[in-house]
Structure formats: C-alpha cells, structure tokens
C-alpha atoms as a PDB file:
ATOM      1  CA  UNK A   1     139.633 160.955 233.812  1.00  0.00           C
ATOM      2  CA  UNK A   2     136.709 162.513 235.697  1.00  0.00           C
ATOM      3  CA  UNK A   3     135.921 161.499 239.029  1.00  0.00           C
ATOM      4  CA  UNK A   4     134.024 161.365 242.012  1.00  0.00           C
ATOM      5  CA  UNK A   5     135.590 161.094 245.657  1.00  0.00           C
ATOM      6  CA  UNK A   6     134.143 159.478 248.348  1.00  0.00           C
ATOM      7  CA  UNK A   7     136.083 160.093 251.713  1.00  0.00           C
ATOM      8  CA  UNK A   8     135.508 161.288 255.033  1.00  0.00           C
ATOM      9  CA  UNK A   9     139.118 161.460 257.782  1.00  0.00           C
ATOM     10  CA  UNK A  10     142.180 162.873 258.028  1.00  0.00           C
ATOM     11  CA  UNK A  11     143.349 159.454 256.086  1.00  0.00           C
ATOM     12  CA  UNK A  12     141.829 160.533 252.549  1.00  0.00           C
ATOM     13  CA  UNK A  13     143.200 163.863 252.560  1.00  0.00           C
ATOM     14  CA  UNK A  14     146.559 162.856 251.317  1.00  0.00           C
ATOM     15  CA  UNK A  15     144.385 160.827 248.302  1.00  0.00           C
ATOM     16  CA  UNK A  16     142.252 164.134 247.140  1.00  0.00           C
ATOM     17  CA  UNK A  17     145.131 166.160 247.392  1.00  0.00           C
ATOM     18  CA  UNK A  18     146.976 164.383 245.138  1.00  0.00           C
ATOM     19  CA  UNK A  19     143.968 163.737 242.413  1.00  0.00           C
ATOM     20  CA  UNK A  20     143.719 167.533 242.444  1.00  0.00           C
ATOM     21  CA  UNK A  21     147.518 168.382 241.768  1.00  0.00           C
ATOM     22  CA  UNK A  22     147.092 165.375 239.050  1.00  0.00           C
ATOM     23  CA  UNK A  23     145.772 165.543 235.390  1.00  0.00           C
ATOM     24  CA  UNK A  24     142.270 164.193 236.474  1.00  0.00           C
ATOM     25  CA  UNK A  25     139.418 166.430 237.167  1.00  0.00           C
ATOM     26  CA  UNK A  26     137.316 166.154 240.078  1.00  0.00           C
ATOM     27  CA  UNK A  27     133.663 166.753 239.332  1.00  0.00           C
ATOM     28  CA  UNK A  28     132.662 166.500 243.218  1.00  0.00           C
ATOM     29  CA  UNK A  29     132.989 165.317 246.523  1.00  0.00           C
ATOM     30  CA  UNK A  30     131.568 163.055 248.814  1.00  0.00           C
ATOM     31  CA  UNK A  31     131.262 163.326 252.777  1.00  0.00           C
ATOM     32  CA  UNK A  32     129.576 162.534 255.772  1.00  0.00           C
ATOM     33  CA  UNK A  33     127.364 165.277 257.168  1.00  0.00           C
ATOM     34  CA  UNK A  34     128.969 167.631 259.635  1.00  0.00           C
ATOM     35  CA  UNK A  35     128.650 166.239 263.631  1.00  0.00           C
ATOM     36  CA  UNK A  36     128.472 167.893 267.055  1.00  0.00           C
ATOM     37  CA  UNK A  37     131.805 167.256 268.783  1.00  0.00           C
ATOM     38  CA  UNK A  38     133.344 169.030 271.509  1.00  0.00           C
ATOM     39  CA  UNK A  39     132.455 170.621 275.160  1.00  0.00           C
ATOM     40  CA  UNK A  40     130.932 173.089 273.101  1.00  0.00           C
ATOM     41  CA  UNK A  41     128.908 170.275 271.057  1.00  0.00           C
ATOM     42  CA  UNK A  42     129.399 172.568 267.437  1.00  0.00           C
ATOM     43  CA  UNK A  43     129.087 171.071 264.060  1.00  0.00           C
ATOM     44  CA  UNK A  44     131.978 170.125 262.772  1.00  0.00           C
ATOM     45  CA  UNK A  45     133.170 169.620 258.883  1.00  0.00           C
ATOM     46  CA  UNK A  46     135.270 166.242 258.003  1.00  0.00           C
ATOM     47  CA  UNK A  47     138.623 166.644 257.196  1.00  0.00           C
ATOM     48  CA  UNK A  48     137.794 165.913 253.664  1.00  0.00           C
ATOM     49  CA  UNK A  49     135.257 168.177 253.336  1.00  0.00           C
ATOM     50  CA  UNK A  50     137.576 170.967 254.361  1.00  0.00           C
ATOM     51  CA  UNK A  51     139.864 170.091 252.132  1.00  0.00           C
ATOM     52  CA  UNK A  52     136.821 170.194 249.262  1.00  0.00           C
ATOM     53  CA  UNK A  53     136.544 173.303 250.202  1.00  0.00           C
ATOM     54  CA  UNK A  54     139.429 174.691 249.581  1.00  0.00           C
ATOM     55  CA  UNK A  55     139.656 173.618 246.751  1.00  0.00           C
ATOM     56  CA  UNK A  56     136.036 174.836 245.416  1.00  0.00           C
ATOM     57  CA  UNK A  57     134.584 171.226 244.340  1.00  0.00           C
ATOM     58  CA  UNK A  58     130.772 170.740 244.901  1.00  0.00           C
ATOM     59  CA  UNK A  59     130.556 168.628 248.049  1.00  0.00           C
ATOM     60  CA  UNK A  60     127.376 166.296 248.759  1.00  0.00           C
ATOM     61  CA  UNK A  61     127.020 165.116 252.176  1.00  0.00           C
ATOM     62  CA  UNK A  62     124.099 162.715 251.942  1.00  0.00           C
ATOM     63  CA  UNK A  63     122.621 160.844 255.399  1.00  0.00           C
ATOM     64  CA  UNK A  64     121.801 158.200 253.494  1.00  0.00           C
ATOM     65  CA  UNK A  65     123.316 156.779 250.012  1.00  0.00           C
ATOM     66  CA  UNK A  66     120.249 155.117 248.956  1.00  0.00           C
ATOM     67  CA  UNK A  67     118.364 158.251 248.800  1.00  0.00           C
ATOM     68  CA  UNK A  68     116.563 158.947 246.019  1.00  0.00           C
ATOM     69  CA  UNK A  69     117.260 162.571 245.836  1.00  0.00           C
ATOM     70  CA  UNK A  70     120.875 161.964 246.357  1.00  0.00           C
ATOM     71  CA  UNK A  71     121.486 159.133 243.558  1.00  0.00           C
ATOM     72  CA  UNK A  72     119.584 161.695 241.212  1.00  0.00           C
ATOM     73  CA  UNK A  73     122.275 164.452 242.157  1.00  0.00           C
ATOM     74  CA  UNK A  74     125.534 162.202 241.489  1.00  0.00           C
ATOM     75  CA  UNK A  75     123.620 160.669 238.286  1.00  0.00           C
ATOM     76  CA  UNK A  76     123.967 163.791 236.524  1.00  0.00           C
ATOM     77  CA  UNK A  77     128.031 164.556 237.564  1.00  0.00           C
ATOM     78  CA  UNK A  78     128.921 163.223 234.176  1.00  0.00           C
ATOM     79  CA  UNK A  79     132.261 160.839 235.636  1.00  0.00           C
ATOM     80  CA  UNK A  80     133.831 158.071 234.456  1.00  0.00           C
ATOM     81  CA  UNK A  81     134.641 156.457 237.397  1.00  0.00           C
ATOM     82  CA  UNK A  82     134.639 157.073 241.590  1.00  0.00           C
ATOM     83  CA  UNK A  83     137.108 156.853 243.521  1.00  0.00           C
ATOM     84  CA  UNK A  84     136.854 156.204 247.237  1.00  0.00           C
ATOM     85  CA  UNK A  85     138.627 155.978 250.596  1.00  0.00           C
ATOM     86  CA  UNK A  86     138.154 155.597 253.828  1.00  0.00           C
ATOM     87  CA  UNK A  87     134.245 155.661 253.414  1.00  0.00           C
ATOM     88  CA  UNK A  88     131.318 153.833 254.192  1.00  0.00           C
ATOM     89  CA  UNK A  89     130.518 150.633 251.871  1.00  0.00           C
ATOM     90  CA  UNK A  90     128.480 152.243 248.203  1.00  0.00           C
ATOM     91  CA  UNK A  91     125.015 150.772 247.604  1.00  0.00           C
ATOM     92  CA  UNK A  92     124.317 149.126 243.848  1.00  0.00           C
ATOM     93  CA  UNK A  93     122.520 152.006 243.102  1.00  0.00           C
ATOM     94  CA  UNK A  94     125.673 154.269 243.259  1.00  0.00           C
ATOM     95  CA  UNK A  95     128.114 151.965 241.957  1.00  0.00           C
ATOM     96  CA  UNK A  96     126.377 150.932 238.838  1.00  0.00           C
ATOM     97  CA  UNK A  97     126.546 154.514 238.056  1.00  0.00           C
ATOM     98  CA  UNK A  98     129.861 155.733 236.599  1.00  0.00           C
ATOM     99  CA  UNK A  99     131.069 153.495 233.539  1.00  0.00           C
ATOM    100  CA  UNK A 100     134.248 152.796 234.663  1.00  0.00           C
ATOM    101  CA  UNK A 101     132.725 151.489 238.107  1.00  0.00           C
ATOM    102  CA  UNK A 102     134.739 152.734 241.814  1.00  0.00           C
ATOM    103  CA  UNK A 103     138.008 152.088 242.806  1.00  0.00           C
ATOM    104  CA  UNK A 104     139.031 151.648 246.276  1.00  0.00           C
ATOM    105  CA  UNK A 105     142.293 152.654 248.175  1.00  0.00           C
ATOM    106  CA  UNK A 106     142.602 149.830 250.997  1.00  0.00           C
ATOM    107  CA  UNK A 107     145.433 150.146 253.951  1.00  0.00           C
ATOM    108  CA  UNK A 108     146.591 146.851 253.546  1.00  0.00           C
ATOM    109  CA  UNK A 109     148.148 144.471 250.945  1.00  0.00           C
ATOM    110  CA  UNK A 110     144.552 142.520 249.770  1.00  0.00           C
ATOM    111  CA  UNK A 111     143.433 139.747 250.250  1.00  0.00           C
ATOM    112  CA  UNK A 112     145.123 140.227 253.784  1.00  0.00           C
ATOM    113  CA  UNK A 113     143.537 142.034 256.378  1.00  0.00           C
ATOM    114  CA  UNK A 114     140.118 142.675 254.520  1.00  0.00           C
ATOM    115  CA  UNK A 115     137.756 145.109 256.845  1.00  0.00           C
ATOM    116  CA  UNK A 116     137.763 147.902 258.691  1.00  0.00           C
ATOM    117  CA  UNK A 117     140.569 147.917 260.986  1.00  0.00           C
ATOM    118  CA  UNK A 118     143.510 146.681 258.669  1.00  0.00           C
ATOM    119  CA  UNK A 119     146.482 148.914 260.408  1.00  0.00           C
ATOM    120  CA  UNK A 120     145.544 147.549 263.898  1.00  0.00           C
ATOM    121  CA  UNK A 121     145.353 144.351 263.125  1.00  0.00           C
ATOM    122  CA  UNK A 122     148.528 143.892 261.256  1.00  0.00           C
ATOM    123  CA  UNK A 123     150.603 145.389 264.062  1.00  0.00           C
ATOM    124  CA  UNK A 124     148.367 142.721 266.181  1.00  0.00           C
ATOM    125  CA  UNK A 125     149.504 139.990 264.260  1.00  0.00           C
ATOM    126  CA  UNK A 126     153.286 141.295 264.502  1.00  0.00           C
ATOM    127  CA  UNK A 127     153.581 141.759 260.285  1.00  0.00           C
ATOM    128  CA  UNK A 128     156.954 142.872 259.345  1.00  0.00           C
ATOM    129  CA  UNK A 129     154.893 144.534 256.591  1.00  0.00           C
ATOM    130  CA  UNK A 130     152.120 145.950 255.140  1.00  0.00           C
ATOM    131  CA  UNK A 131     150.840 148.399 252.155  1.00  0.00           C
ATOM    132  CA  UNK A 132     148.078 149.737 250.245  1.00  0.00           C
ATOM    133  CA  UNK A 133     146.082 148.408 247.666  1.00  0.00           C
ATOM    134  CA  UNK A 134     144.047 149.963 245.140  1.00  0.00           C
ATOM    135  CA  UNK A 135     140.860 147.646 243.574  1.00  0.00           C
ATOM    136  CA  UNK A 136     137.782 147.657 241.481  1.00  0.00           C
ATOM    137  CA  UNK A 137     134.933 147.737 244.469  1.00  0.00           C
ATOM    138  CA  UNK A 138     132.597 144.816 244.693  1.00  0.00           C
ATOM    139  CA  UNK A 139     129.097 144.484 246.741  1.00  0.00           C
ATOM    140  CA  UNK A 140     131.424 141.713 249.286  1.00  0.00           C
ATOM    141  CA  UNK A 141     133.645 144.332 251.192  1.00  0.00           C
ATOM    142  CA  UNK A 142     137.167 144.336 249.985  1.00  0.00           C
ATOM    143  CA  UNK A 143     137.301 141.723 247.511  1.00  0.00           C
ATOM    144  CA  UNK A 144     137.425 143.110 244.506  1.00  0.00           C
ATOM    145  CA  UNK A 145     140.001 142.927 241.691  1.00  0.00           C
ATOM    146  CA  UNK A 146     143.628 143.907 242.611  1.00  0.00           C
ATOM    147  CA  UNK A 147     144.922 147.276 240.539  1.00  0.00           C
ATOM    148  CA  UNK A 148     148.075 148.025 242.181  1.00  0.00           C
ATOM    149  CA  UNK A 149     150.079 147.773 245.667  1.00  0.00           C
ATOM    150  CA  UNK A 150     152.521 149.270 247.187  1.00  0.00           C
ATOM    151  CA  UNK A 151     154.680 147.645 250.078  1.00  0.00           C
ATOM    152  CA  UNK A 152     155.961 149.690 253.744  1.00  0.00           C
ATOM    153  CA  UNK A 153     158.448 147.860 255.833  1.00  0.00           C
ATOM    154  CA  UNK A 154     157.069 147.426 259.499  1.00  0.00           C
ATOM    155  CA  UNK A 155     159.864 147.749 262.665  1.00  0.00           C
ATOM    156  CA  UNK A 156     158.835 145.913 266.059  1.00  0.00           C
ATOM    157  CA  UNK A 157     158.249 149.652 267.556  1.00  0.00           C
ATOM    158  CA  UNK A 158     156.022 151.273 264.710  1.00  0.00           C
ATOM    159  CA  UNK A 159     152.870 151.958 266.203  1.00  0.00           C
ATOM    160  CA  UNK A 160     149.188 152.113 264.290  1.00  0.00           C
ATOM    161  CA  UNK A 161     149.676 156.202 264.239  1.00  0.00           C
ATOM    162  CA  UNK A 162     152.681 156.343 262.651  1.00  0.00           C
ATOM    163  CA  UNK A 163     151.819 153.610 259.866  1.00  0.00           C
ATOM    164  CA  UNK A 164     148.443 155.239 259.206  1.00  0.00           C
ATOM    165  CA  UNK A 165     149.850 158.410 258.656  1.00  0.00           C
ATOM    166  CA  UNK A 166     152.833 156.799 256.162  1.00  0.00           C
ATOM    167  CA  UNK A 167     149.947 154.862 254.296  1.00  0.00           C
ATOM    168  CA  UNK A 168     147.832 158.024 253.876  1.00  0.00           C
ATOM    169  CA  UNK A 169     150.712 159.523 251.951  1.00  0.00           C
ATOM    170  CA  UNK A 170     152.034 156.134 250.060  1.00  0.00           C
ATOM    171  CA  UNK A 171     148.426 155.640 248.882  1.00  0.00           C
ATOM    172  CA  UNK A 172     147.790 159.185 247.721  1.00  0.00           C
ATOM    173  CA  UNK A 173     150.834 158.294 245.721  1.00  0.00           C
ATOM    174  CA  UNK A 174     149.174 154.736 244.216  1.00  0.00           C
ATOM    175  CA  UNK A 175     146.345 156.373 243.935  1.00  0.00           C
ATOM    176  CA  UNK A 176     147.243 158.575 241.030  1.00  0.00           C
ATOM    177  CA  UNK A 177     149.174 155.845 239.382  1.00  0.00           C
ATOM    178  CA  UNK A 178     145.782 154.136 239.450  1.00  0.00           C
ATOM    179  CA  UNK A 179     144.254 156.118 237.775  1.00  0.00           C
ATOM    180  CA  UNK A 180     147.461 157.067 235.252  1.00  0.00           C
ATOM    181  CA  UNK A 181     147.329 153.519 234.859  1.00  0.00           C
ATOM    182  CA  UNK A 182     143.421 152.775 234.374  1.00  0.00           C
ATOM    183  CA  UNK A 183     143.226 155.749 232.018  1.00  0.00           C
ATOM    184  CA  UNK A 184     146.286 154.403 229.616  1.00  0.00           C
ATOM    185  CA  UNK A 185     144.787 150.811 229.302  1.00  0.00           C
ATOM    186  CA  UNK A 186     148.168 149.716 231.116  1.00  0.00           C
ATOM    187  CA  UNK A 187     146.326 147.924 234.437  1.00  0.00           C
ATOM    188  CA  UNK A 188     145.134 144.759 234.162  1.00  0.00           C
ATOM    189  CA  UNK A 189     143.089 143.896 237.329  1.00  0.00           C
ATOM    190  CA  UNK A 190     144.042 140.328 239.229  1.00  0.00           C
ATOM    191  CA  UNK A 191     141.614 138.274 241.120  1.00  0.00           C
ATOM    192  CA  UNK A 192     142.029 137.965 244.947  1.00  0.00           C
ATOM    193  CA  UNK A 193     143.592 134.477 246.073  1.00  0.00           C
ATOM    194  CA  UNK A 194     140.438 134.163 248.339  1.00  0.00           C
ATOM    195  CA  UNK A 195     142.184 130.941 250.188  1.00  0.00           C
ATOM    196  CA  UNK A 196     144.986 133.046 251.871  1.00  0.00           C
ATOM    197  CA  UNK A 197     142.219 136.035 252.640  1.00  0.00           C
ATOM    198  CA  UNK A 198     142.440 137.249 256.490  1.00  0.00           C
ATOM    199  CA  UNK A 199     139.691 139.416 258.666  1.00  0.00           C
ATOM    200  CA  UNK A 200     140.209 142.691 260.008  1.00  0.00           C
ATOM    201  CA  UNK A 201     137.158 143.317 261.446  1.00  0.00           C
ATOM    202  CA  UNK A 202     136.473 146.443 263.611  1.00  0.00           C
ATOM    203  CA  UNK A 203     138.030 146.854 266.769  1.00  0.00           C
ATOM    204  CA  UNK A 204     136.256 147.073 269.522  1.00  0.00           C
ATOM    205  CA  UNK A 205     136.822 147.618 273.510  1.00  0.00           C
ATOM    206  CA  UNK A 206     137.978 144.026 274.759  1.00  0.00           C
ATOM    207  CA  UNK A 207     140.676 144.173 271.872  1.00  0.00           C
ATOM    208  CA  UNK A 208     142.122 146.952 273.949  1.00  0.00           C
ATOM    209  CA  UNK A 209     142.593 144.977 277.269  1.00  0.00           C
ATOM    210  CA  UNK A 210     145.473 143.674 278.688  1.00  0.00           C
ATOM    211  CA  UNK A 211     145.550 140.168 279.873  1.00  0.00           C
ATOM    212  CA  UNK A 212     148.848 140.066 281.399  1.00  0.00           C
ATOM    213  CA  UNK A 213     149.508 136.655 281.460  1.00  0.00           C
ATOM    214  CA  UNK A 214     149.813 136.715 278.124  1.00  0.00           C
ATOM    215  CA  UNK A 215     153.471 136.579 276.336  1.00  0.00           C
ATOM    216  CA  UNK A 216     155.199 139.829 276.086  1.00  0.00           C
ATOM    217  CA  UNK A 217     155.366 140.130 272.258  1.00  0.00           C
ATOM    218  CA  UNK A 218     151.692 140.368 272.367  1.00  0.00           C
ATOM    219  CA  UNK A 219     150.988 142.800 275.053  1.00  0.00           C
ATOM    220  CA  UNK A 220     153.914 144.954 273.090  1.00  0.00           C
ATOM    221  CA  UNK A 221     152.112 144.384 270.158  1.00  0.00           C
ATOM    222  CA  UNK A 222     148.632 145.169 271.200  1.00  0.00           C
ATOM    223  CA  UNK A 223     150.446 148.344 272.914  1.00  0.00           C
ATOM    224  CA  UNK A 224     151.389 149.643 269.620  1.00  0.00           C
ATOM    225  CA  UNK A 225     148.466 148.617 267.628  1.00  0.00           C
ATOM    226  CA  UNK A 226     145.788 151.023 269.818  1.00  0.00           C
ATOM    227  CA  UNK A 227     148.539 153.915 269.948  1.00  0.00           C
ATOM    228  CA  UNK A 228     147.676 156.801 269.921  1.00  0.00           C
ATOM    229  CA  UNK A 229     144.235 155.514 269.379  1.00  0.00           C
ATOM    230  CA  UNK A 230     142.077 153.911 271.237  1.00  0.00           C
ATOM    231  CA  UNK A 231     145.150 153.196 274.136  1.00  0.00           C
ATOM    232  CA  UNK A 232     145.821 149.870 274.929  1.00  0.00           C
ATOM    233  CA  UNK A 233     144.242 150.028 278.635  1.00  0.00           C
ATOM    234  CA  UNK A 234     144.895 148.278 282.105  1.00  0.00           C
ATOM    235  CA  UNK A 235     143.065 148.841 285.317  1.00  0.00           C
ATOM    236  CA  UNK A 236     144.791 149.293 288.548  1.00  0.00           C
ATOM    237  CA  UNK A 237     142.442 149.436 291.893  1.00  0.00           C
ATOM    238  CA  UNK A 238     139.982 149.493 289.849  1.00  0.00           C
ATOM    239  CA  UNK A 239     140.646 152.335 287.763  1.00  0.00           C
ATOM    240  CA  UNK A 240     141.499 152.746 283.923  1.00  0.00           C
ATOM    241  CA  UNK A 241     145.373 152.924 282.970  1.00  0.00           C
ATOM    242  CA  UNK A 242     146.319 153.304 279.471  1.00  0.00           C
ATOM    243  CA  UNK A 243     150.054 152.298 278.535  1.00  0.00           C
ATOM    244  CA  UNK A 244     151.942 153.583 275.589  1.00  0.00           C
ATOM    245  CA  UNK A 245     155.602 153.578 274.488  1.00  0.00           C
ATOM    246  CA  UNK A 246     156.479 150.060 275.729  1.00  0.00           C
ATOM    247  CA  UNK A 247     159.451 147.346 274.358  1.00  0.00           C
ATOM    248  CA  UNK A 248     159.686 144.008 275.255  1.00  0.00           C
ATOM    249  CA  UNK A 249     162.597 142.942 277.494  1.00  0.00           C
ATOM    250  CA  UNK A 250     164.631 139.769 277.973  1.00  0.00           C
ATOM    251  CA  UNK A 251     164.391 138.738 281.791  1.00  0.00           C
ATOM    252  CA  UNK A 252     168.076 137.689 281.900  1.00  0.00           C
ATOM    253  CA  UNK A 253     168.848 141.138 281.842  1.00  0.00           C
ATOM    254  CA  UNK A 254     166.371 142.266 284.314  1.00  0.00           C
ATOM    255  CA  UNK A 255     163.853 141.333 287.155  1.00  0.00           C
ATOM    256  CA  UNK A 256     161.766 138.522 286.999  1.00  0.00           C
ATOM    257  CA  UNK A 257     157.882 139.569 287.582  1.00  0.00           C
ATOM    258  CA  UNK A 258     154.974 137.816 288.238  1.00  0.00           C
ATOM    259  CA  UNK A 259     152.134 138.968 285.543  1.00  0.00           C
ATOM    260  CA  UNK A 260     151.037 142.676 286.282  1.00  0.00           C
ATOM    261  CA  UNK A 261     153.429 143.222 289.142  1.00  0.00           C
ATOM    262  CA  UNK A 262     155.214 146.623 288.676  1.00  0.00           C
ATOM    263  CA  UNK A 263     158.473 147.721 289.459  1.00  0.00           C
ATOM    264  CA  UNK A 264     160.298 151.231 288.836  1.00  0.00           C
ATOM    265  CA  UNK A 265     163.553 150.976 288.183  1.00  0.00           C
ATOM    266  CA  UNK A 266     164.606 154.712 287.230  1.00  0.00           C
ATOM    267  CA  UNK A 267     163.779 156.212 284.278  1.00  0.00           C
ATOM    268  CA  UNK A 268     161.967 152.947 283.396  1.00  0.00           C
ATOM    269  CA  UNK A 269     158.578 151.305 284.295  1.00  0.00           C
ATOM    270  CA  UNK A 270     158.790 147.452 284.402  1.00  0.00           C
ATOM    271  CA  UNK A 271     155.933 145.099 284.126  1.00  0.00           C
ATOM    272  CA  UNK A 272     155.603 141.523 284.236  1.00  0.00           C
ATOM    273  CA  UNK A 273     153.786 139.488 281.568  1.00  0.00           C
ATOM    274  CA  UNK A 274     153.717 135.732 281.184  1.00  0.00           C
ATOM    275  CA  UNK A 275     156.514 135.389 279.670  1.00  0.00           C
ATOM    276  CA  UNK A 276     159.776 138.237 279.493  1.00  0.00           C
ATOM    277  CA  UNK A 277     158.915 141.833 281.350  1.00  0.00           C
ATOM    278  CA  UNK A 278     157.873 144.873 279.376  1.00  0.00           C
ATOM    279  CA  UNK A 279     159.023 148.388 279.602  1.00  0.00           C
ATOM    280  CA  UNK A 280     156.523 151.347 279.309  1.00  0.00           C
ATOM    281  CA  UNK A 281     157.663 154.623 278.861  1.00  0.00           C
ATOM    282  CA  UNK A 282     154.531 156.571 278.611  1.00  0.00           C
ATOM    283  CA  UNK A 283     151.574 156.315 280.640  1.00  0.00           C
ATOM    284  CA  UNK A 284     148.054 157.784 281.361  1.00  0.00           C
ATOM    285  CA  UNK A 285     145.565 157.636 284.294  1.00  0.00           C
ATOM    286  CA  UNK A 286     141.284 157.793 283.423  1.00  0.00           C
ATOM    287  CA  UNK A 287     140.789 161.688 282.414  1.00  0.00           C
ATOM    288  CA  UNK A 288     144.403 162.516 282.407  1.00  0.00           C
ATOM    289  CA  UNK A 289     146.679 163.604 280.159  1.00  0.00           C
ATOM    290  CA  UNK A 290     149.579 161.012 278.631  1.00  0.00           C
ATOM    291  CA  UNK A 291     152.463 161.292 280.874  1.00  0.00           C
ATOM    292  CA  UNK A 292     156.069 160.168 280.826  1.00  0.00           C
ATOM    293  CA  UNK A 293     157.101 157.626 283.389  1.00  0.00           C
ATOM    294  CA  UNK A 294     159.409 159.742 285.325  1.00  0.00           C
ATOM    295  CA  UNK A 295     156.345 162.354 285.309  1.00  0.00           C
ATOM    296  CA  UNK A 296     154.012 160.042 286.145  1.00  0.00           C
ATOM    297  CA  UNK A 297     155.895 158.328 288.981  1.00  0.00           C
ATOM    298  CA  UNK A 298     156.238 161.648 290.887  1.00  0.00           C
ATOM    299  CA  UNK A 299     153.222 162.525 291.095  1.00  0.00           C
ATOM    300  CA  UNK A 300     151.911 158.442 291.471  1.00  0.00           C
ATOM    301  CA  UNK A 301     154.733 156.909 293.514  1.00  0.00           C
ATOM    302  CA  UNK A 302     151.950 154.812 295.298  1.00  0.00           C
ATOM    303  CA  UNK A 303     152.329 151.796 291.901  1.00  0.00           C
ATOM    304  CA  UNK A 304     155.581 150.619 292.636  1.00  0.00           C
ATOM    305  CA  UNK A 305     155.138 147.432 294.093  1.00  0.00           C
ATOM    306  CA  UNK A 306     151.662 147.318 292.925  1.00  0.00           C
ATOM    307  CA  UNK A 307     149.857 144.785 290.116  1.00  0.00           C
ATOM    308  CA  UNK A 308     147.650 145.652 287.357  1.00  0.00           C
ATOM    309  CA  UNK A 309     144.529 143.829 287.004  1.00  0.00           C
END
C-alpha cells in the first residue's frame, strides 16, 4: 500500500524503518518543525525527520495541521492510507483524506492505558505486562478499532527507558504486519471494551515526587516509571535529589527506618518508606551528573543520617 507517516521521536524511528525495508511505498513524511535546543539554542531536526532524510522521502513539517496550504499539499500525495506514531492528534480535515483512513501504533495493549503517557503509567500501576497496539484512528484519542497487538512481559526492575525502547522495536514489527494484514483483507478490526478502558494522561511534575510515607512498592515503582526520564525526584535541605536504580527491601533483613531517613550501609543507600526500606543505587544532585552511590557518598558523606523531605 501507499502511505503517509506521521511521527516525530526517537520512538517512530524503529516504525519508518521498517515500512521502508517492507513492500509498501512511502509517498511522504510528516514532522514537527525543527526547534532551538541546546546552549547553543540551534535548530534542530526530529529524529524522524532525519531518518526521512536519509532515506530521500518528501518531508512536510507543517505548524499547524489545519492549514489550508498544508491539507492542499498532502491532498494531492495520492495514498491509501496514513500511518502514524508518536504524533500529535490529526484534525478531520486530514483524516478524511486517504481512503483507507490512519492507523495508529499505540504503546500499550488498548483499551488500557489510553493517552499520552502509557509506558509510565503502566510501570506506575506495577503491570506485569504491556504491548503495542495498532488501530483505525478516531476523532476521541485512542479509541478506535483494535487491528493487532502484541504482548512484552514486564519484570519488577524494568524501567520506562528500557520498555520504550523494546516497544519501539516490537511495534515497528506489528506495524508491518498491519499493514501486510490490512492490504490482504486478513484484519478484521474489533471494537474497544470501553468498560475496562484506563487513563494515561500526561505526566506532569507532582507525578515525579516522592511522598515517602508511602509503601515501598510504589516509591520503587514510581522510581522506575520516570527513569531515565523525567527522574523520580526528592528534596533534601531544600534542594532537588533525583533517585534511580532502586529495589524494594524486606525490613527483616535490614534496618528499620522511619520515612525518608537515610542510612549507608556500604555499597548500598537505604531509605525508609512507610512500609519496607528501599535501596538506591544511583543518584543525582540539582545540575549534576547521575552518580553511583559509592561515588556519590564520597564526595556527599554529609546524608547519612539525614531525611529526605
């Protein structure tokens, strides 16, 4: 079939590679416009449109979707159908367009975790697993018509880096059966159970925070869910501490802590929570680098006996 791709981090990459080492043909693809980043403040390509253009495709990087100008561009790409992940959500306008409608590749196994922060929020809620999940795109965000899915196993130490980068690949892979599938007449789309549907929404900077007195499993949790982005965080005198690396502990084997106290017992860091203490094994101070304990604690011996906030 002839496509379209809509896409814009590191996380599509795996997807358009795949589509263009596959039968279909990509007509052109779609990207957010280049931004300042750096000390340096230069422009700066998505990792999608790099990839775009290495491979030679047209690339359309539109500020806005509804604009006139832009719908009359993709009008005239003659495709049967768009294809689109990680992106921003596509106007009517655009997805009345192609006659075989969009498809979406989704990081979670729909109708759970519908939104934009799927990965986090299944580590949150302690899942033993996850997947992808490839579906005919609707106006309501991520409730369209199941294609296919794909299943990953989740271990109580995976953190939201390493899944994101496992689902990248395992839904370039669905990707192309999607559209193998959609092309042969062999998919037949099922409805969402909407009654069992749960909310990812995005995450934003009091998801990140520690409240200590909470139980271990979900300080561990929430420790692995923002690593290595955006760091589960702490504050100690009144400065920003972001934790990493951490496993949950059963107190019968070591110290009992109140909620935030600290204790080093070499190599390991030991925190109390409300319930059993946590070990962290990687640490990082406001506008420092991420440090190992036994790093850390040489240069920061001043914590031991200390409490985070």
């Amino acid at each position: 079939m002839k496509l379209v791709f809509f896409g814009t981090p590191d996380f599509a990459v795996p997807s358009l590679c795949a589509l263009h080492e596959s039968h279909h043909e990509v007509l052109g693809v779609v990207t957010n416009p280049d931004k300042k980043s750096g000390r340096g403040r230069k422009f700066q390509s998505s990792p999608v449109k790099i990839t775009a253009e290495k491979y030679g495709y047209p690339i359309f990087q539109p500020k806005d979707l509804r604009n006139n100008d832009f719908v009359s561009q993709i009008k005239q790409i003659k495709s049967d159908i768009y294809i689109v992940v990680a992106f921003k959500i596509l106007p009517e306008s655009i997805l009345k367009i192609p006659q075989k409608g969009a498809v979406n590749l989704h990081a979670s196994l729909l109708p759970m975790f519908r939104g934009a922060a799927p990965i986090n929020h299944a580590i949150l809620n302690g899942e033993t697993k996850t997947g992808v999940t490839t579906f005919q795109i609707r106006q309501s965000v991520d409730t369209g018509d199941i294609l296919l899915q794909d299943i990953i196993s989740l271990n109580n130490s995976i953190t939201a880096g390493e899944v994101y980068n496992e689902l990248a690949q395992t839904g370039a892979v669905l990707l192309v059966k999607t559209m193998d599938g959609l092309d042969q007449g062999s998919i037949f789309p099922k409805k969402q159970k909407d009654e069992i549907a749960t909310l990812a929404p995005k995450i934003i900077i009091d998801d990140c925070r520690i409240n200590w007195n909470n139980p271990a499993k979900i300080i561990h949790n929430q420790i692995r869910a923002f690593s290595p982005k955006p760091g589960a965080f702490t504050f100690l005198k009144g400065k920003r501490v972001k934790l990493f690396n951490s496993k949950e502990l059963e107190n019968k084997e070591n110290p009992v802590l109140k909620p935030g106290e600290i204790k080093y017992l070499k190599p390991d860091l030991l925190v109390g929570t409300g319930t059993n203490t946590i070990q962290i094994n990687q640490i990082q101070f406001e506008g420092r680098k991420i440090l190992p304990v036994s790093q850390f604690i040489s240069g920061y011996h001043k914590i031991i006996g200390e409490r985070f906030d």
